[in-house]
Protein backbone atom coordinates (compact mmCIF):
# COMPACT_ATOMS: atom_id res chain seq x y z
CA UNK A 1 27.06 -1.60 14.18
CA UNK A 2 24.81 -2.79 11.72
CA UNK A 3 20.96 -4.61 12.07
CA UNK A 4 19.86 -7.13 9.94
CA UNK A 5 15.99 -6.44 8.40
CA UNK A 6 14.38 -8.16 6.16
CA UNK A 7 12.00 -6.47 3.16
CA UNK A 8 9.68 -8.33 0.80
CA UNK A 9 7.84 -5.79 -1.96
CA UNK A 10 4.06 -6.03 -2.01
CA UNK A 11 3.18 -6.93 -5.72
CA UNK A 12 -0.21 -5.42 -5.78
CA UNK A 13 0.74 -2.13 -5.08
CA UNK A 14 4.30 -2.77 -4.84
CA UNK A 15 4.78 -1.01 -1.04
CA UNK A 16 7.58 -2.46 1.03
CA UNK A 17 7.39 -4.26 4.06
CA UNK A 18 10.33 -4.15 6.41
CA UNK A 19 10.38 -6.54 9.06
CA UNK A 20 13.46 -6.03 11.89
CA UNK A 21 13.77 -8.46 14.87
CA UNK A 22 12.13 -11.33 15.51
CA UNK A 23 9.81 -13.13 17.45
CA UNK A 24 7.70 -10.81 20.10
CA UNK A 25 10.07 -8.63 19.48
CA UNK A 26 9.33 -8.16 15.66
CA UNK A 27 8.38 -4.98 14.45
CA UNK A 28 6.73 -4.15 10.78
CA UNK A 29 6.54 -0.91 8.31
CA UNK A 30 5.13 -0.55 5.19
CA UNK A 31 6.87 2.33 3.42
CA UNK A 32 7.18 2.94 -0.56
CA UNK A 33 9.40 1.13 -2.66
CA UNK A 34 10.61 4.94 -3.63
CA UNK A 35 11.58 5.58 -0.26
CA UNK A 36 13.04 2.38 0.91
CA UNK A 37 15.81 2.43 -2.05
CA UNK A 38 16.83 6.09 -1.18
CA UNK A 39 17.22 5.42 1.98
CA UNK A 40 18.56 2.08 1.86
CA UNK A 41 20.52 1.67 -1.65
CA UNK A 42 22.39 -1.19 -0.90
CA UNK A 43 18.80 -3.36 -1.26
CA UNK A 44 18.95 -4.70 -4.50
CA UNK A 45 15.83 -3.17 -6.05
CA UNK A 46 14.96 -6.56 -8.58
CA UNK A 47 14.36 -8.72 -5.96
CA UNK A 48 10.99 -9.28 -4.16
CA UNK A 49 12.34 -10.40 -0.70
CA UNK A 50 16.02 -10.21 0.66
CA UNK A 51 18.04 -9.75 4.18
CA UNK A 52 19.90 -6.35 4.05
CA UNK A 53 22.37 -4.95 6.87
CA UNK A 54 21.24 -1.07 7.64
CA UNK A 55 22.57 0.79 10.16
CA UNK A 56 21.15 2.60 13.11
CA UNK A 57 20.72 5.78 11.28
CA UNK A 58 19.07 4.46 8.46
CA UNK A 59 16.49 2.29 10.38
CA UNK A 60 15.48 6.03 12.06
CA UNK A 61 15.64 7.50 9.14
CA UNK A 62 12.59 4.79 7.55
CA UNK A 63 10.70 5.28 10.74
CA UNK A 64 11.97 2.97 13.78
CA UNK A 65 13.27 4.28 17.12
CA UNK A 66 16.12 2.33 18.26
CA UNK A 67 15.94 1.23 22.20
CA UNK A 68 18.18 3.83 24.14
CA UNK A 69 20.55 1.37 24.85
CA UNK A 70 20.97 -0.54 22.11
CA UNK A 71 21.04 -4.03 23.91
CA UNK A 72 18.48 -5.75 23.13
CA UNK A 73 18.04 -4.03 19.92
CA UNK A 74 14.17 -3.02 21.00
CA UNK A 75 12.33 -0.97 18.06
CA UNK A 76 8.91 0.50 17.61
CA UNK A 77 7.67 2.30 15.13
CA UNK A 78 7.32 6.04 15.34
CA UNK A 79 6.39 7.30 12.10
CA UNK A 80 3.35 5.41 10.91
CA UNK A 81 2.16 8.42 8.85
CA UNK A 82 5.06 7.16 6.22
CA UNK A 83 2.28 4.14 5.99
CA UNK A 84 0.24 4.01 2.66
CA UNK A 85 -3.42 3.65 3.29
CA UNK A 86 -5.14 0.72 0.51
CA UNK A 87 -8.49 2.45 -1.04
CA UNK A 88 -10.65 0.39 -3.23
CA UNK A 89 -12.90 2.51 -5.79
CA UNK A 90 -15.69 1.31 -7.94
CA UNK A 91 -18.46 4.04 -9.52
CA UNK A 92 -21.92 3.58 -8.48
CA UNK A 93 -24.71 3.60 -12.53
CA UNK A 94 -27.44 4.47 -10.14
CA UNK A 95 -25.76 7.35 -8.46
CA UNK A 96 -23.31 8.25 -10.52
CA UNK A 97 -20.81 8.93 -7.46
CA UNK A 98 -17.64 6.70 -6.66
CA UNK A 99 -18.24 4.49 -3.56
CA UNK A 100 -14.15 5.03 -2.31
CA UNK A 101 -13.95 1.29 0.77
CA UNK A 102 -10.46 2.01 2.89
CA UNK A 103 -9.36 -1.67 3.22
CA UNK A 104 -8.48 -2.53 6.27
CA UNK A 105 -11.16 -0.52 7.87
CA UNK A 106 -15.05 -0.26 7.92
CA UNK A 107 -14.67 3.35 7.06
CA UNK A 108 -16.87 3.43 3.65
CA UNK A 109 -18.29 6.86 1.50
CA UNK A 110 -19.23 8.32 -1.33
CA UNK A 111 -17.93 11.29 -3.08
CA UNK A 112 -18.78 13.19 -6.19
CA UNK A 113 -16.70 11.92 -9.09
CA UNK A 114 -15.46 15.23 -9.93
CA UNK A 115 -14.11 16.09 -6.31
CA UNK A 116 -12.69 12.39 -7.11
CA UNK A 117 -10.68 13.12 -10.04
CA UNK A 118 -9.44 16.35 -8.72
CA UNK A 119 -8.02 14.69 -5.92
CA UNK A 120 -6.88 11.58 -6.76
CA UNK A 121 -5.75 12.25 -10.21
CA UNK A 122 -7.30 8.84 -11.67
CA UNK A 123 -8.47 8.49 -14.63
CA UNK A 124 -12.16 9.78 -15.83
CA UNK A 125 -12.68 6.75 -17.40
CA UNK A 126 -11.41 4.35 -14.76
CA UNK A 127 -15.08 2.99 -13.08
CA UNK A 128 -12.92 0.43 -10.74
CA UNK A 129 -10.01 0.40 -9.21
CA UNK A 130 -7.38 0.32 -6.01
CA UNK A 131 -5.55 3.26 -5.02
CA UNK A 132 -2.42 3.93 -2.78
CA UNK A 133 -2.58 6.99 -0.76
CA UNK A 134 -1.08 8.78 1.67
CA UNK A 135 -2.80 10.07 5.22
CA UNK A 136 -3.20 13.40 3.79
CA UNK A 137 -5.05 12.59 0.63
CA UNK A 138 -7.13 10.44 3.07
CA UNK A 139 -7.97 13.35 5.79
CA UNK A 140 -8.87 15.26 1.88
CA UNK A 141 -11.06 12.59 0.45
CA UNK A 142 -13.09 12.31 4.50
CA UNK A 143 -11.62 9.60 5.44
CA UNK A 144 -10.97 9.36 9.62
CA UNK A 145 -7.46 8.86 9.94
CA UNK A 146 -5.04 9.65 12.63
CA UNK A 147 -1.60 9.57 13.85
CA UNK A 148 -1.69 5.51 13.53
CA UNK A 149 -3.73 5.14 10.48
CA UNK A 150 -7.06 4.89 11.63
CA UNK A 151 -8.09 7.14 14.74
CA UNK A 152 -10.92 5.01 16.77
CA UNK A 153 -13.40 7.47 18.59
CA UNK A 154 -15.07 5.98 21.84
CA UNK A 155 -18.47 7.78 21.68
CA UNK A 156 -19.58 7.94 25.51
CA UNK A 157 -23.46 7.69 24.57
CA UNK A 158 -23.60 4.06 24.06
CA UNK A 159 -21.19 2.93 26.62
CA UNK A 160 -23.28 3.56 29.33
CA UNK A 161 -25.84 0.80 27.86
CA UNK A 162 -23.55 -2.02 28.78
């Protein structure tokens, strides 16, 4: 048996997005373009956007879970951690640290540039820029992340206000 998904490659940072289902039922991941062509070779890797046929084992393999019975052909996502998180980077003259925004988010800091360049690996010269990371390199750099992405805390203090 074989699903239909659809991919289109991100040209800024040139991620994948694979789309299966549709309607309600649609489900998205973002994975790398590195990743996607192992596991799915058949994808012809000079195109931008295309429909591909994958099977079952290859959908799990990128990060869906297949519904139990395979009916309806119900997926969610399980592996979200295969996710690149979007960091934009520009150095502060008055400072002289690197004001690091996770887009997407409101999470914003500052770090020292040579913690920076040590974990990042970008460029010393480089006073601007967007960077690709993974969850781990985020957790590194101080960013909150969780299993999802982005781990909300409730803080308790101020909910009693309302």
């Amino acid at each position: 048996m074989s699903i239909t998904l659809g991919f289109i490659r991100n040209r800024r940072d040139s991620n994948i997005i694979i789309t299966v289902g549709s309607g309600r039922a649609r489900q998205e991941l973002r994975v790398t373009s590195e990743l996607f062509f192992t596991i799915i070779p058949q994808a012809n890797p000079f195109l931008y956007g295309d429909i591909v046929e994958a099977t079952p084992a290859q959908l799990v393999e990128l990060g869906f879970e297949l519904d139990a019975e395979m009916k309806r052909e119900v997926f969610r996502v399980v592996r979200p951690l295969v996710t690149p998180a979007q960091v934009r980077y520009v150095l502060d003259p008055t400072t002289g640290n690197y004001i690091l925004r996770y887009v997407g988010t409101r999470q914003e800091l500052a770090i020292q540039p040579r913690a920076f360049w040590r974990i990042t690996k970008v460029n010393q010269r480089s006073p601007l820029g967007s960077l690709t990371l993974s969850m781990d390199v985020m957790s590194e750099l101080g960013f909150i992340v969780g299993k999802g992405g982005v781990q909300v805390e409730r803080n308790s203090k101020f909910a009693s206000y309302a």
